[in-house]
Protein backbone atom coordinates (compact mmCIF):
# COMPACT_ATOMS: atom_id res chain seq x y z
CA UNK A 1 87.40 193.22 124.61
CA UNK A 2 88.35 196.40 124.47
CA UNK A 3 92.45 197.73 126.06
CA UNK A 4 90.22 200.31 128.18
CA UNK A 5 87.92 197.50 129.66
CA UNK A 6 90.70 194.58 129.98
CA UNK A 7 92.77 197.35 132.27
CA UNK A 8 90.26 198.13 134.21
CA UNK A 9 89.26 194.36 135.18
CA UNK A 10 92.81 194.15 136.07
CA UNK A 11 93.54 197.38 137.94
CA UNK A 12 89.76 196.34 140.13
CA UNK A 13 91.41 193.29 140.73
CA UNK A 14 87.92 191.81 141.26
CA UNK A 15 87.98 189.50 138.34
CA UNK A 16 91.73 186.82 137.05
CA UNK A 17 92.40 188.19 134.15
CA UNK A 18 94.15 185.56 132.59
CA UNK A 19 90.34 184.04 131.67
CA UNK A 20 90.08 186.84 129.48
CA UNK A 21 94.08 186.31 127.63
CA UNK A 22 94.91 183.37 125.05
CA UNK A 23 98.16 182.45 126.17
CA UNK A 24 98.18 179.14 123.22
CA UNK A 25 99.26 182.57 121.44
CA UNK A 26 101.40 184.60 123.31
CA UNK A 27 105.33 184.44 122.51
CA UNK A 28 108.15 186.40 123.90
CA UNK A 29 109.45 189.32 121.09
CA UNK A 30 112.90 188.01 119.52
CA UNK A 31 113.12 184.96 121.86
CA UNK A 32 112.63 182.14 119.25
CA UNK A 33 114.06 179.01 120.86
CA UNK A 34 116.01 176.84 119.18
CA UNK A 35 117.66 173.90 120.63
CA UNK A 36 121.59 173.18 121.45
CA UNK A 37 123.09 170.07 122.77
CA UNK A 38 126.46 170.60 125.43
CA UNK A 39 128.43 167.81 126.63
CA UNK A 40 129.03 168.30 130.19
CA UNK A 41 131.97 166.32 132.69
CA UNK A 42 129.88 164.64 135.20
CA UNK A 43 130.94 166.24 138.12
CA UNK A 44 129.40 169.58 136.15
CA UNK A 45 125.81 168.05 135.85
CA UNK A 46 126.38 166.67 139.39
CA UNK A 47 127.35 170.41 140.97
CA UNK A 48 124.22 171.83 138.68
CA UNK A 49 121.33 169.43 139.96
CA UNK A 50 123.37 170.39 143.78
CA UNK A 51 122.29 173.88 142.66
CA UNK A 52 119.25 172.67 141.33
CA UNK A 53 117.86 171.24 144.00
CA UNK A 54 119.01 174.17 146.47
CA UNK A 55 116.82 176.94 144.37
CA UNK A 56 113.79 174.41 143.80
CA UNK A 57 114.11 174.57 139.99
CA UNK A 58 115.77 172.53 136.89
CA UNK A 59 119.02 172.10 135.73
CA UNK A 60 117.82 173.75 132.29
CA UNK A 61 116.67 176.59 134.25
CA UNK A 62 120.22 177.22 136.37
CA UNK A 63 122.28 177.24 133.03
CA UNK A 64 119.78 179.46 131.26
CA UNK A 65 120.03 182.33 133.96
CA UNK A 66 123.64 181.58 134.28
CA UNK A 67 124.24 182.23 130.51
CA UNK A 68 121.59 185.25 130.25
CA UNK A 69 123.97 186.57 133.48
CA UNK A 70 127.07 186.61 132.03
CA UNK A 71 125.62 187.95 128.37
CA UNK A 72 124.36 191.06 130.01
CA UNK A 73 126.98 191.68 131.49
């Protein structure tokens, strides 16, 4: 499919475009993951599922944007 027709499906809105997009492919430019371990006190992992739970998401999820926060800063 051509850019030209793939835009216009999505600025019609008629049609989801993600049937048309192979995400099994996609990746995020310069964010190759790689995996750490931390050792936390309890009473951290205990506050961070509290947070957790209050935002409807993962503890994986709170440290990540708390990290990404403070390195753009």
């Amino acid at each position: 499919m051509k850019a030209k027709h793939f835009d216009k499906i999505f600025d019609d809105d008629n049609d989801d475009i993600l049937a048309h997009v192979d995400l099994s492919k996609a990746k995020r430019p310069d964010e190759v993951q790689k995996r750490v371990n931390v050792d936390f006190p309890i009473w951290m992992i205990q506050s961070l599922d509290k947070e957790a739970r209050r935002l409807g998401t993962t503890r994986q999820a709170v440290i990540k944007f708390w990290i990404a926060d403070k390195l753009s800063s």
